[in-house]
PDB file of N, CA and C in Angstrom:
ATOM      1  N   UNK A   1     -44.575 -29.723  29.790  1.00  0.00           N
ATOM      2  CA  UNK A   1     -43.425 -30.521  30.145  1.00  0.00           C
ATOM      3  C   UNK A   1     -43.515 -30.813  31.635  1.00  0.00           C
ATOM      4  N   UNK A   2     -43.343 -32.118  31.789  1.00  0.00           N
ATOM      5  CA  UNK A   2     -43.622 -32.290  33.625  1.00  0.00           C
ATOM      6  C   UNK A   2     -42.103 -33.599  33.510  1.00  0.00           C
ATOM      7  N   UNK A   3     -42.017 -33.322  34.761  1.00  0.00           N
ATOM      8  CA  UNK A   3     -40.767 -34.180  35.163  1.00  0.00           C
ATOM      9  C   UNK A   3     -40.434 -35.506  35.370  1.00  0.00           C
ATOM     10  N   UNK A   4     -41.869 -35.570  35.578  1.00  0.00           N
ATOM     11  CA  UNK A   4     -42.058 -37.225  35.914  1.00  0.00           C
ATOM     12  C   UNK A   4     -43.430 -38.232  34.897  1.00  0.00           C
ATOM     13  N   UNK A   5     -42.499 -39.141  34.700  1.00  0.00           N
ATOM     14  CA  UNK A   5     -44.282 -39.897  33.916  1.00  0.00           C
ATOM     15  C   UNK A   5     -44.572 -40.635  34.923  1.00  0.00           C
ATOM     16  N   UNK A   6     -45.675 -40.698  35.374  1.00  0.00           N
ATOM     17  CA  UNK A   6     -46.278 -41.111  36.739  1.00  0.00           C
ATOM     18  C   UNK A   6     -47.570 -41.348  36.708  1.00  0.00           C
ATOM     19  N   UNK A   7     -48.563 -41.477  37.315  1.00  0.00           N
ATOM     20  CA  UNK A   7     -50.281 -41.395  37.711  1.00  0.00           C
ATOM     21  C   UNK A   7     -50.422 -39.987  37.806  1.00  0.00           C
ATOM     22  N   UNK A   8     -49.902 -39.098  38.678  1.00  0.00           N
ATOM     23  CA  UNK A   8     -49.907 -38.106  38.871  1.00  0.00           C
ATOM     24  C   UNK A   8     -50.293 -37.322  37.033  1.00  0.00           C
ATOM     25  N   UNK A   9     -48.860 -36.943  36.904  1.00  0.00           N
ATOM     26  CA  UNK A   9     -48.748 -36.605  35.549  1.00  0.00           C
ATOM     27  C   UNK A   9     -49.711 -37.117  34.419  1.00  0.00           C
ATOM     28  N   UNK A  10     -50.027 -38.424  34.650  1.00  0.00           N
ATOM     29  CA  UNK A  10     -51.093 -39.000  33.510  1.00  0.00           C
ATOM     30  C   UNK A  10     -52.117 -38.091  33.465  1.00  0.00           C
ATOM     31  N   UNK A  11     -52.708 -37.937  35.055  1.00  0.00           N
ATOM     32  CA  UNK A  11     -54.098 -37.652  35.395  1.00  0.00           C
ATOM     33  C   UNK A  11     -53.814 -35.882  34.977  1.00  0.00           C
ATOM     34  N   UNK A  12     -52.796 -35.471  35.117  1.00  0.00           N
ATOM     35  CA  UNK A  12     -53.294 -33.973  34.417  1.00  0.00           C
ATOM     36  C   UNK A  12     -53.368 -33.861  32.860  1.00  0.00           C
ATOM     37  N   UNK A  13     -52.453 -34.522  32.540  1.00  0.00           N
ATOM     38  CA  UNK A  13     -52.724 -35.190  30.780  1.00  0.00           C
ATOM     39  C   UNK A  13     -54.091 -34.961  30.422  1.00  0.00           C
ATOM     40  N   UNK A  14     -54.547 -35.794  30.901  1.00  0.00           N
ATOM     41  CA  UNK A  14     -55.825 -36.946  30.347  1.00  0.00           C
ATOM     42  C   UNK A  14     -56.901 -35.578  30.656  1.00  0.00           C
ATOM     43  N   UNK A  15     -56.384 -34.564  32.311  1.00  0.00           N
ATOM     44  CA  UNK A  15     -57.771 -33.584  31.949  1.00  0.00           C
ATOM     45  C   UNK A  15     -57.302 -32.086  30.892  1.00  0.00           C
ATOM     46  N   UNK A  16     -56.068 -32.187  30.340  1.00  0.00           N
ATOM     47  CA  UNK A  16     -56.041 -30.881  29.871  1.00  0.00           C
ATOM     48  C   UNK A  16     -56.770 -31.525  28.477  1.00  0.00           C
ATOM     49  N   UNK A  17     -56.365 -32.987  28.242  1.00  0.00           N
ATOM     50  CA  UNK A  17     -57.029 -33.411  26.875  1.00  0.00           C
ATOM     51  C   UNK A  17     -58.935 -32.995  26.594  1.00  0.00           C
ATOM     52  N   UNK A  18     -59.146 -33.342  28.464  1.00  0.00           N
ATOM     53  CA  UNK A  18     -60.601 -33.244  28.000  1.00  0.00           C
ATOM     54  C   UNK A  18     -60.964 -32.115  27.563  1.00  0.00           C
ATOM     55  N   UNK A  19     -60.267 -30.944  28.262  1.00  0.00           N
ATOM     56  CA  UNK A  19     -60.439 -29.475  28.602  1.00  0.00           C
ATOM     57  C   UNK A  19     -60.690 -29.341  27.265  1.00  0.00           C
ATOM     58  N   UNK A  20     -59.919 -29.523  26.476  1.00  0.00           N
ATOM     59  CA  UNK A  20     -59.551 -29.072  25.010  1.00  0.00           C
ATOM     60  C   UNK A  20     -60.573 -30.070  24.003  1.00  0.00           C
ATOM     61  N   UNK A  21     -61.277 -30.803  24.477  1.00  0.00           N
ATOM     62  CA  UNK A  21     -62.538 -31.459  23.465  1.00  0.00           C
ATOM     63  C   UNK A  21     -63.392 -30.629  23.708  1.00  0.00           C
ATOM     64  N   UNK A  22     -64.298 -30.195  22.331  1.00  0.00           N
ATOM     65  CA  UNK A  22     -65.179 -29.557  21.998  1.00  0.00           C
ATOM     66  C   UNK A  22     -66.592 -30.199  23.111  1.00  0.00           C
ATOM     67  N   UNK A  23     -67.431 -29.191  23.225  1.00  0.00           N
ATOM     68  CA  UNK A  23     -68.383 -29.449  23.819  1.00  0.00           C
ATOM     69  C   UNK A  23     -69.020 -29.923  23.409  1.00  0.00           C
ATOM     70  N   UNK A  24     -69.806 -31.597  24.050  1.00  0.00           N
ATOM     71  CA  UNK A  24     -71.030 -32.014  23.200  1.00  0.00           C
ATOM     72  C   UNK A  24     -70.182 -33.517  22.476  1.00  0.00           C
ATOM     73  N   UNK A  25     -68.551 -33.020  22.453  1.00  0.00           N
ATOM     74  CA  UNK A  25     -67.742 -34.418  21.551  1.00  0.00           C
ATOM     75  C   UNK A  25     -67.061 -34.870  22.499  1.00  0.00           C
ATOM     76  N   UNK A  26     -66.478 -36.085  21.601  1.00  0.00           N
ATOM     77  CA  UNK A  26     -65.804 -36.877  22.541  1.00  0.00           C
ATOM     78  C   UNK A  26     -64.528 -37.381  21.957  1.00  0.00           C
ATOM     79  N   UNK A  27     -63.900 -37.895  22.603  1.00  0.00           N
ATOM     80  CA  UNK A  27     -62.171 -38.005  21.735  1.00  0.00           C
ATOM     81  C   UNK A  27     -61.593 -39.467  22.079  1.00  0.00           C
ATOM     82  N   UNK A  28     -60.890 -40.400  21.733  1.00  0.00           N
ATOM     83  CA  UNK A  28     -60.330 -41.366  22.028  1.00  0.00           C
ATOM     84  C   UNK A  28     -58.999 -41.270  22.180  1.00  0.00           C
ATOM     85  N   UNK A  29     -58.380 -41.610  23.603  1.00  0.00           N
ATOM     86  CA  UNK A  29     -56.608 -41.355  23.146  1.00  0.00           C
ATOM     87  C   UNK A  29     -56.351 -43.053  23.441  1.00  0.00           C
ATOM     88  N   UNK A  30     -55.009 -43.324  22.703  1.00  0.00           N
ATOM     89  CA  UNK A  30     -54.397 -44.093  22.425  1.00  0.00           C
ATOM     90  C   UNK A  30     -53.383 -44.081  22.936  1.00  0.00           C
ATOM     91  N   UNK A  31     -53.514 -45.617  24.357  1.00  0.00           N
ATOM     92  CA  UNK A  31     -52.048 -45.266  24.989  1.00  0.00           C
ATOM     93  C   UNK A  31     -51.354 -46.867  24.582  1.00  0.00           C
ATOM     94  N   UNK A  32     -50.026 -46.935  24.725  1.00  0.00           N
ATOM     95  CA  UNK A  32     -49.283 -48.071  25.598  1.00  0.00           C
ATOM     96  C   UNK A  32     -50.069 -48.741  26.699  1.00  0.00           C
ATOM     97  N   UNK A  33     -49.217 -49.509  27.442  1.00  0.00           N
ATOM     98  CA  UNK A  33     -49.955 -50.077  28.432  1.00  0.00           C
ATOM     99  C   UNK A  33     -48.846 -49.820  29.342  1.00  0.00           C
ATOM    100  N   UNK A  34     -48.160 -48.978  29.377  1.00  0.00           N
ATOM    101  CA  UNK A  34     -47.346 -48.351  30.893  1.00  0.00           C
ATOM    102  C   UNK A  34     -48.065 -48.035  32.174  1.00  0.00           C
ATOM    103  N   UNK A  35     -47.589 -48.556  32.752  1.00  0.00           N
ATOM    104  CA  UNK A  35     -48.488 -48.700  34.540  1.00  0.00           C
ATOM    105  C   UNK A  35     -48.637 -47.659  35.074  1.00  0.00           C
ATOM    106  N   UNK A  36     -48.441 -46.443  34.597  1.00  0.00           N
ATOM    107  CA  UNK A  36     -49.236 -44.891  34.292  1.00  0.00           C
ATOM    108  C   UNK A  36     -50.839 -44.635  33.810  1.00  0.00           C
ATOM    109  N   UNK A  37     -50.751 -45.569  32.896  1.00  0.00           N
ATOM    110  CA  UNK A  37     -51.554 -45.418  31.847  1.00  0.00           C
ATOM    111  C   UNK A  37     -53.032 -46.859  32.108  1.00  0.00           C
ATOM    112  N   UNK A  38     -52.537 -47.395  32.712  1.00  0.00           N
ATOM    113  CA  UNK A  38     -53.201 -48.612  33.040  1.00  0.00           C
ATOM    114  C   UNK A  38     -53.526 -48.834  34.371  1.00  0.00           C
ATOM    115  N   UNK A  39     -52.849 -47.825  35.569  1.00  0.00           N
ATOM    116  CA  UNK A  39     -53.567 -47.548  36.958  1.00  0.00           C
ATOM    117  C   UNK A  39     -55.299 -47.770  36.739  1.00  0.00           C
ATOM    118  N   UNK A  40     -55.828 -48.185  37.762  1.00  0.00           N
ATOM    119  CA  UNK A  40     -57.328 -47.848  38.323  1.00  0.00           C
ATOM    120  C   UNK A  40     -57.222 -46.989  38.866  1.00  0.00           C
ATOM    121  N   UNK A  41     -56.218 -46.109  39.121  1.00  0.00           N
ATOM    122  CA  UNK A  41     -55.936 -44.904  39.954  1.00  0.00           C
ATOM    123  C   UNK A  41     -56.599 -43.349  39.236  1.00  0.00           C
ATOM    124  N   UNK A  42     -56.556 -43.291  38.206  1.00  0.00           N
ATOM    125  CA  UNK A  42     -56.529 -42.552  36.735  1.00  0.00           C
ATOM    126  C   UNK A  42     -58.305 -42.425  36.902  1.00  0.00           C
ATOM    127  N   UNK A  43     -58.787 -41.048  36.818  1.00  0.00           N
ATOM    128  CA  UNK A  43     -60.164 -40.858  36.813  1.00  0.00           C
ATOM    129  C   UNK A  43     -60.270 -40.436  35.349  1.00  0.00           C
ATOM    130  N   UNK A  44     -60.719 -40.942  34.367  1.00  0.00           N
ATOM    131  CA  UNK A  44     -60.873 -40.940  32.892  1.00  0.00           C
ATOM    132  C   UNK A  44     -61.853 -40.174  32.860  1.00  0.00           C
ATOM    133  N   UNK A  45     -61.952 -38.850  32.539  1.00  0.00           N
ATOM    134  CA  UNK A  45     -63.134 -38.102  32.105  1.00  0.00           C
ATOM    135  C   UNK A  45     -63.862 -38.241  31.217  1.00  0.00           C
ATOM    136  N   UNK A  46     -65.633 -38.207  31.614  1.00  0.00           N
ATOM    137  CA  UNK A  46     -66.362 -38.240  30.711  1.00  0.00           C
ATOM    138  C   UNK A  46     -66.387 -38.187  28.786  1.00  0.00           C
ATOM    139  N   UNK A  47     -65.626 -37.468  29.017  1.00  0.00           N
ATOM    140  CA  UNK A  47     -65.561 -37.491  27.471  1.00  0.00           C
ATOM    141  C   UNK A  47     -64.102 -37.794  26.631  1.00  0.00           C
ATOM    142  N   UNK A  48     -63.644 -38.727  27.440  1.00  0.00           N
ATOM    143  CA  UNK A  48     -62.426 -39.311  27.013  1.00  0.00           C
ATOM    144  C   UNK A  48     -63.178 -40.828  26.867  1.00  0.00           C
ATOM    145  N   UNK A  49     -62.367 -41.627  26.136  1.00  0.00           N
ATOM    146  CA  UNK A  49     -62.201 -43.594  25.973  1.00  0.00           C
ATOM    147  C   UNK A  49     -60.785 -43.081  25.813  1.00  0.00           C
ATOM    148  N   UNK A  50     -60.281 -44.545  26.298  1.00  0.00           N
ATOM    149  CA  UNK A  50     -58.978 -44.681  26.490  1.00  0.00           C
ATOM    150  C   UNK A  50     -58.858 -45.991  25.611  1.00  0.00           C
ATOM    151  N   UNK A  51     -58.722 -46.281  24.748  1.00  0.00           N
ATOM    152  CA  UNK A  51     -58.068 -47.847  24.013  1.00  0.00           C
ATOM    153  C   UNK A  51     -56.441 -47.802  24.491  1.00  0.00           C
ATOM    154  N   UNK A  52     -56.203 -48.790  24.934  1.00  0.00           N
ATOM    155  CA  UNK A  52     -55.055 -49.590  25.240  1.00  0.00           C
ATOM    156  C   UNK A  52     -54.647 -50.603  23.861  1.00  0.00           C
ATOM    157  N   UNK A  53     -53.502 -49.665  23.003  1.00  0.00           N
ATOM    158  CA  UNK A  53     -53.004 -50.986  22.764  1.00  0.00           C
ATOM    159  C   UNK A  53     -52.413 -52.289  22.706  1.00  0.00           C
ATOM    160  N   UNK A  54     -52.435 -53.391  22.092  1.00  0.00           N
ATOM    161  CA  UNK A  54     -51.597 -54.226  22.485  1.00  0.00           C
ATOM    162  C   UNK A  54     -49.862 -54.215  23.000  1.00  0.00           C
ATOM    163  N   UNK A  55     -49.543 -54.472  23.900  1.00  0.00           N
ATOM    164  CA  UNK A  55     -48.343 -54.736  24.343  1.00  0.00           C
ATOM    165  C   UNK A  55     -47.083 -55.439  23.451  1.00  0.00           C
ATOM    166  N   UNK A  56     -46.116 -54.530  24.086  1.00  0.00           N
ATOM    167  CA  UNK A  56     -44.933 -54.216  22.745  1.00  0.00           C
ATOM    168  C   UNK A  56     -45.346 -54.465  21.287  1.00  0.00           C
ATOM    169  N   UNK A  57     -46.339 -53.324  21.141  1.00  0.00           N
ATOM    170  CA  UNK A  57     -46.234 -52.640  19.877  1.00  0.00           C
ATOM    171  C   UNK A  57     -46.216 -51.417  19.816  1.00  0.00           C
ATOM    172  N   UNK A  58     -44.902 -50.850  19.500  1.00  0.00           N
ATOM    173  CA  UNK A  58     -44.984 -49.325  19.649  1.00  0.00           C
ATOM    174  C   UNK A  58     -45.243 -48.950  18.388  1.00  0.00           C
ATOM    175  N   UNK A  59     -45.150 -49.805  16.989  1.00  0.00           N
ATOM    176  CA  UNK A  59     -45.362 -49.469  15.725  1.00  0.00           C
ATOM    177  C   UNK A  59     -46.958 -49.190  15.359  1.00  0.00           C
ATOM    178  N   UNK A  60     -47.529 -49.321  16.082  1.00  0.00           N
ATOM    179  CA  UNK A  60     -49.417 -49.153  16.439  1.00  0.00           C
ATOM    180  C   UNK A  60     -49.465 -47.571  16.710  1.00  0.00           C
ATOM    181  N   UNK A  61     -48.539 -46.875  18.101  1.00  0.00           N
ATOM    182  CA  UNK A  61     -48.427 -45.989  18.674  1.00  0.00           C
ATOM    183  C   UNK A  61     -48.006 -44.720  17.688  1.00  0.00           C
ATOM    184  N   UNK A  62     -49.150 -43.997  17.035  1.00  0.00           N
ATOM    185  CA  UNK A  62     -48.510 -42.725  16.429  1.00  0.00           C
ATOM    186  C   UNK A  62     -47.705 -42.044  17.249  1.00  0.00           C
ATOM    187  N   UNK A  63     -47.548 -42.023  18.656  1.00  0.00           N
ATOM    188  CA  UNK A  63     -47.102 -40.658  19.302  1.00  0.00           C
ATOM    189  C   UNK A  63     -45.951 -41.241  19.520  1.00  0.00           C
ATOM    190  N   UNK A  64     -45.302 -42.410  19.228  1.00  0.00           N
ATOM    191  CA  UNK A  64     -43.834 -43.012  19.438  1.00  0.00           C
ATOM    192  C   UNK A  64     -43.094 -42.083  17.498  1.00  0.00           C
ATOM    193  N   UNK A  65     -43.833 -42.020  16.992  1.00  0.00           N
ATOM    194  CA  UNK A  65     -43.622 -41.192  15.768  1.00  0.00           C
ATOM    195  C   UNK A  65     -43.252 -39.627  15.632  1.00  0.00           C
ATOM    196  N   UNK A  66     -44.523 -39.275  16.436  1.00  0.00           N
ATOM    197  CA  UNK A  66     -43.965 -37.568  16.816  1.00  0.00           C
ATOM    198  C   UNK A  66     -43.105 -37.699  17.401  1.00  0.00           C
ATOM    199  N   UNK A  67     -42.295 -38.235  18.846  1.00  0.00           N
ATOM    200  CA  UNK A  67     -41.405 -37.866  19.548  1.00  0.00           C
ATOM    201  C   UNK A  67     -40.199 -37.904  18.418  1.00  0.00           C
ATOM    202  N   UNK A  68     -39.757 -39.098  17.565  1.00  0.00           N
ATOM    203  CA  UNK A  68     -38.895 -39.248  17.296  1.00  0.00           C
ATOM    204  C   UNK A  68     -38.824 -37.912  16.112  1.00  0.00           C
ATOM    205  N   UNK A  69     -39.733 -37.404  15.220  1.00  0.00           N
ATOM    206  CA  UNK A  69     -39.441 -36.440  14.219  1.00  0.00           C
ATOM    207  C   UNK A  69     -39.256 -35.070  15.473  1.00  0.00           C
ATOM    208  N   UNK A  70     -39.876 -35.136  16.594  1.00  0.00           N
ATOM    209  CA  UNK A  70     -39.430 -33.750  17.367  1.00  0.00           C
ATOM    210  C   UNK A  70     -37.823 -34.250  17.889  1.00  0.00           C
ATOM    211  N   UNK A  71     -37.554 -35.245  17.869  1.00  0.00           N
ATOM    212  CA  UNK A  71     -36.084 -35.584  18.461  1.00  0.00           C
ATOM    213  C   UNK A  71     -35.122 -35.148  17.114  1.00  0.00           C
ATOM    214  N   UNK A  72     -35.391 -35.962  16.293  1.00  0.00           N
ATOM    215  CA  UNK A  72     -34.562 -35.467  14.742  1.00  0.00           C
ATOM    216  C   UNK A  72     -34.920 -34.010  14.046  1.00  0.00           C
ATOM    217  N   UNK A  73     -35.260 -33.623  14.347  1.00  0.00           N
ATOM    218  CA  UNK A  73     -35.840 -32.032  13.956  1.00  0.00           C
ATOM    219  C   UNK A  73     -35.654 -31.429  14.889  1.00  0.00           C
ATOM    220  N   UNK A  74     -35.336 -31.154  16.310  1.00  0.00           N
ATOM    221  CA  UNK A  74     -34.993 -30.343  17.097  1.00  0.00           C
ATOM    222  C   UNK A  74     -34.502 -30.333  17.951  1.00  0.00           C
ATOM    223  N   UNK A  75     -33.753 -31.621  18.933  1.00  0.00           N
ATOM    224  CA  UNK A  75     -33.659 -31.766  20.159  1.00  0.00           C
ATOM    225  C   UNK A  75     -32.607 -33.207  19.895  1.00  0.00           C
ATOM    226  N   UNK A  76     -32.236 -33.557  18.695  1.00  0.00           N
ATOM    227  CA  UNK A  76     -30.812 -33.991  18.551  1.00  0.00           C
ATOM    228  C   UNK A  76     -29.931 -33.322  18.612  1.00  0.00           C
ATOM    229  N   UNK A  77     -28.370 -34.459  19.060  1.00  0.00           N
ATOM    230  CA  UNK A  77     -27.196 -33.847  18.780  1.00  0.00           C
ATOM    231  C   UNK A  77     -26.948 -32.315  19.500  1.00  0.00           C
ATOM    232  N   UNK A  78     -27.357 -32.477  20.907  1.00  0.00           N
ATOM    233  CA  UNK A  78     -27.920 -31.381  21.297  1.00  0.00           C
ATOM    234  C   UNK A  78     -27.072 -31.638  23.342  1.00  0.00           C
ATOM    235  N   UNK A  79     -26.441 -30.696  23.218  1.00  0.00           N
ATOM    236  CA  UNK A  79     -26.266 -30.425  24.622  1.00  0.00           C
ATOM    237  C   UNK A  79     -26.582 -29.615  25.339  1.00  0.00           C
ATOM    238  N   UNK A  80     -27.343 -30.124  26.365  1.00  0.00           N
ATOM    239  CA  UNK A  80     -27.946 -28.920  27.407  1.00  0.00           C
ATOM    240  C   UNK A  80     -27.125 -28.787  28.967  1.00  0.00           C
ATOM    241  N   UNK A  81     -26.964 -27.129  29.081  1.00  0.00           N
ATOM    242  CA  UNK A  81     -26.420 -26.642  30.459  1.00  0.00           C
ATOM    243  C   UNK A  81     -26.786 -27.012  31.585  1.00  0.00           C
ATOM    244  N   UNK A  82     -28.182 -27.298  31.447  1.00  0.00           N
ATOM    245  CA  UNK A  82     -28.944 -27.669  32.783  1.00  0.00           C
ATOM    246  C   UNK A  82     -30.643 -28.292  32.990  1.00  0.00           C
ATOM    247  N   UNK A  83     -31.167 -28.259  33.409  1.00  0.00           N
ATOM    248  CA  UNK A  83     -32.151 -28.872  33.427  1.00  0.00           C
ATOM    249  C   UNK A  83     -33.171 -27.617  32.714  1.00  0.00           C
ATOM    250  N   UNK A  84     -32.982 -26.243  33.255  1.00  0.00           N
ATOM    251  CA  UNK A  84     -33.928 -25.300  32.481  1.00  0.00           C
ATOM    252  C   UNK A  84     -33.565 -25.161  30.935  1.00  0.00           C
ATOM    253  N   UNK A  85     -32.706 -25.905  30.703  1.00  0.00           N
ATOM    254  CA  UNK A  85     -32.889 -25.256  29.212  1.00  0.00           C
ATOM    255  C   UNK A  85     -32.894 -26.569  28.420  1.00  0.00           C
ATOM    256  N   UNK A  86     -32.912 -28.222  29.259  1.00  0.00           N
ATOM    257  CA  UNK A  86     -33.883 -28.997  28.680  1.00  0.00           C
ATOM    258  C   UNK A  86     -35.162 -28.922  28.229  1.00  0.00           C
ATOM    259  N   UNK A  87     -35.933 -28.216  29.377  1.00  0.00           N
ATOM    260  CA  UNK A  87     -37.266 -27.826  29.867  1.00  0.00           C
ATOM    261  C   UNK A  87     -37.643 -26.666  28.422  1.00  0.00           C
ATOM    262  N   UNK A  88     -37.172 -26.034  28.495  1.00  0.00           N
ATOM    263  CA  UNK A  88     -36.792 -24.644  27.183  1.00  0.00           C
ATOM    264  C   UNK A  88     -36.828 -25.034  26.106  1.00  0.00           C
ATOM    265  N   UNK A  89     -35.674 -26.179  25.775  1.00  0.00           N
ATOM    266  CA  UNK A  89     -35.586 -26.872  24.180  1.00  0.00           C
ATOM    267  C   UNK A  89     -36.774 -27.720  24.277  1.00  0.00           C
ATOM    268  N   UNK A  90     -37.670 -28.477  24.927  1.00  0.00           N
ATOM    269  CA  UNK A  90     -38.206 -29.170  24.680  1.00  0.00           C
ATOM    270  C   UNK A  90     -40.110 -28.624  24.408  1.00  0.00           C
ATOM    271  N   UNK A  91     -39.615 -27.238  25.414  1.00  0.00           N
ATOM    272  CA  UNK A  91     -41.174 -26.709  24.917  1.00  0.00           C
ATOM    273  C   UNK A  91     -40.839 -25.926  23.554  1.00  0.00           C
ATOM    274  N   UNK A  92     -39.823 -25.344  23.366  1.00  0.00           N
ATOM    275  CA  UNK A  92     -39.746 -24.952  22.295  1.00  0.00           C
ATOM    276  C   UNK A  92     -39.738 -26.004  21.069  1.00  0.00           C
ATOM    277  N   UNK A  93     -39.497 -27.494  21.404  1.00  0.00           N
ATOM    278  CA  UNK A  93     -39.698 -28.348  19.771  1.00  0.00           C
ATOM    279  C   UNK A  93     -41.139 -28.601  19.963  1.00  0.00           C
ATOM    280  N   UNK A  94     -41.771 -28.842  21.349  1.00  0.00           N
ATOM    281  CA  UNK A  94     -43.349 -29.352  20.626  1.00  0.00           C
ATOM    282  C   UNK A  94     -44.286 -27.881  20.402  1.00  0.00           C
ATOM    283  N   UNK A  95     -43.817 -26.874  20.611  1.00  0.00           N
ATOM    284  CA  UNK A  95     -44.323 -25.742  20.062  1.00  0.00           C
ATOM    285  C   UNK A  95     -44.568 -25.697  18.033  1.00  0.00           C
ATOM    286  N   UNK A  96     -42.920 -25.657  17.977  1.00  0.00           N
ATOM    287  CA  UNK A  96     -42.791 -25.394  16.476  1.00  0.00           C
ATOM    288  C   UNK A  96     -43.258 -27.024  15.957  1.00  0.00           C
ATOM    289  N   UNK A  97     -43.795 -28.084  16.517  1.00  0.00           N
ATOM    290  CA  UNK A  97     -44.543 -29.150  16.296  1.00  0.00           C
ATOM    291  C   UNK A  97     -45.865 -28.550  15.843  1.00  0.00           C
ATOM    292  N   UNK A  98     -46.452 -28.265  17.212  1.00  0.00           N
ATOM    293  CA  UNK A  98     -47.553 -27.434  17.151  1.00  0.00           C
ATOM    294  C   UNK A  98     -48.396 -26.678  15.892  1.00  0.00           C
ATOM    295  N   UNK A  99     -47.109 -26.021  15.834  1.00  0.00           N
ATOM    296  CA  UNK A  99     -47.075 -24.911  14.341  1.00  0.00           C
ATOM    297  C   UNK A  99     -47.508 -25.265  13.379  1.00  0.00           C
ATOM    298  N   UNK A 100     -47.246 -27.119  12.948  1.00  0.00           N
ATOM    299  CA  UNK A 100     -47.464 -27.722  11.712  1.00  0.00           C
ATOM    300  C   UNK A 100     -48.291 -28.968  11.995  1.00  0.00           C
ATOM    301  N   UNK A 101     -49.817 -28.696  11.546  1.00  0.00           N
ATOM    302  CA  UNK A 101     -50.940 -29.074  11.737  1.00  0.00           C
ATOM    303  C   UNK A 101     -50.477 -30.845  10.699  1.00  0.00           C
ATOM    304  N   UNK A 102     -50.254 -30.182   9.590  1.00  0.00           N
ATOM    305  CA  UNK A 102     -50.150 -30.960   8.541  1.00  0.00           C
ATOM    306  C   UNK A 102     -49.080 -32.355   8.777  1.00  0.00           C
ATOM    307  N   UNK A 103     -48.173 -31.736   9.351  1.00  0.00           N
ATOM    308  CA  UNK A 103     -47.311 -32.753   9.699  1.00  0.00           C
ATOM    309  C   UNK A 103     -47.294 -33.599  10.631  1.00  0.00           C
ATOM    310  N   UNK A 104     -48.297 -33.190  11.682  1.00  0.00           N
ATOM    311  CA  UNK A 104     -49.019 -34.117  12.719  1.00  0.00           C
ATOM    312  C   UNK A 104     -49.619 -34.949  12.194  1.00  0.00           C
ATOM    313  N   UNK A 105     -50.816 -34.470  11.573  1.00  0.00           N
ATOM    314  CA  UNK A 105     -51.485 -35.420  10.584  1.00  0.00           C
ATOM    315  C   UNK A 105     -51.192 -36.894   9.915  1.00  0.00           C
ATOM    316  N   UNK A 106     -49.979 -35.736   9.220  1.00  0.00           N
ATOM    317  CA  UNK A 106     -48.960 -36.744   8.250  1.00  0.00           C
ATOM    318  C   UNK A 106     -48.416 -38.010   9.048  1.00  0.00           C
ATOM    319  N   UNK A 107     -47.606 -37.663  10.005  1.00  0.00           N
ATOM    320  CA  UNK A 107     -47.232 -38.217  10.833  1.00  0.00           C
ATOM    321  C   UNK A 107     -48.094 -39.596  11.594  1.00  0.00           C
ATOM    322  N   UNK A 108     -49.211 -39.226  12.275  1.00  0.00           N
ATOM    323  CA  UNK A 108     -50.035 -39.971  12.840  1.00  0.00           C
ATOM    324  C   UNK A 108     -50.958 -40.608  11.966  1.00  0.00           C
ATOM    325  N   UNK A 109     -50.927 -40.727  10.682  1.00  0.00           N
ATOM    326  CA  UNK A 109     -52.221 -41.679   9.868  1.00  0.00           C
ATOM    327  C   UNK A 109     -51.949 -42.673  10.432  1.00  0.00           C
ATOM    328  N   UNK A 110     -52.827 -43.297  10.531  1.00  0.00           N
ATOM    329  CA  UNK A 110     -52.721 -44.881  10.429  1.00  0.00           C
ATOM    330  C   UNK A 110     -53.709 -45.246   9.406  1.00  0.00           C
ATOM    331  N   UNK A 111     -53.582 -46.349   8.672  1.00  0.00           N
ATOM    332  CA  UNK A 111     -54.513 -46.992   7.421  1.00  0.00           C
ATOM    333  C   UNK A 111     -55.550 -47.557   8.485  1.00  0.00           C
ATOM    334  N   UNK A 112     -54.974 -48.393   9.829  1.00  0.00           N
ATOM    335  CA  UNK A 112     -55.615 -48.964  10.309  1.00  0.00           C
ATOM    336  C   UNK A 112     -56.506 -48.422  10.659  1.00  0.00           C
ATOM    337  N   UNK A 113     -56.530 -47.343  11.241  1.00  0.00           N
ATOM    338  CA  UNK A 113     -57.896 -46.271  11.754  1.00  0.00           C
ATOM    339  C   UNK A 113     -58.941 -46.444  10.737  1.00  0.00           C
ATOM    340  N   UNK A 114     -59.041 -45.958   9.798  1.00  0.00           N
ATOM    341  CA  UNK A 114     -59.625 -45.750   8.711  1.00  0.00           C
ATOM    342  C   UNK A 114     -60.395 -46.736   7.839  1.00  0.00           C
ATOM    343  N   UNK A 115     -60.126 -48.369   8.724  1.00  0.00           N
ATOM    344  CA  UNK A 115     -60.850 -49.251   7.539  1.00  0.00           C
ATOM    345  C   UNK A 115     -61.986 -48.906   7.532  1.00  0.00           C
ATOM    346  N   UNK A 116     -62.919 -48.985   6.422  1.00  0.00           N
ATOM    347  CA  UNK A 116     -64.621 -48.983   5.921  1.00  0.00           C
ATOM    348  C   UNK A 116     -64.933 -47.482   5.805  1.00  0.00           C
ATOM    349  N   UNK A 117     -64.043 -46.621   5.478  1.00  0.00           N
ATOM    350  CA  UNK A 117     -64.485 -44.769   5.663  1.00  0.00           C
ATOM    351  C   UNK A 117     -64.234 -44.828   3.816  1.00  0.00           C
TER     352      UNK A 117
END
């Protein structure tokens, strides 16, 4: 959880993603085109590609999908005391996210990925 979506913030993103690709592989993430995400500022590690999708389509964007089932599953209808226990509820919903492999999955298909497999 970081405070700000920024360049800053992108660029630690983008290396905990690499951190976490297997050695030897390589991974594609899929962003928006938010001026975070679309800086020349942003050092894209070796074993990242970045596809940009087309602009205002968030229905392309699986991860506009997770937020909203972690919003309706844990972090609706929900009042917080202060900023630490935003910070609290919110690592605690993408945790128990975490938890369920299957429902990520579920969540993020796209047909489109998949033509000719």
């Amino acid at each position: 959880m970081l405070p700000w979506a920024n360049t800053e913030a992108m660029q630690l993103h983008l290396n905990e993603i690499s951190r976490q690709v297997r050695r030897r592989s390589h991974a594609v993430v899929l962003m928006d085109r938010a001026g975070w995400h679309t800086t020349d500022k942003l050092k894209i590690p070796k074993n990242l590609t970045i596809i940009l999708l087309p602009s205002r389509s968030p229905e392309l964007n699986p991860v506009e999908n997770i937020w909203q089932y972690i919003r309706g599953n844990w972090l609706s209808n929900s009042v917080f005391d202060n900023y630490d226990a935003i910070i609290e509820a919110g690592c605690r919903a993408w945790n128990n996210l975490m938890a369920e492999p299957i429902t990520i999955q579920s969540i993020g298909m796209r047909k489109w990925a998949h033509v000719g497999q």
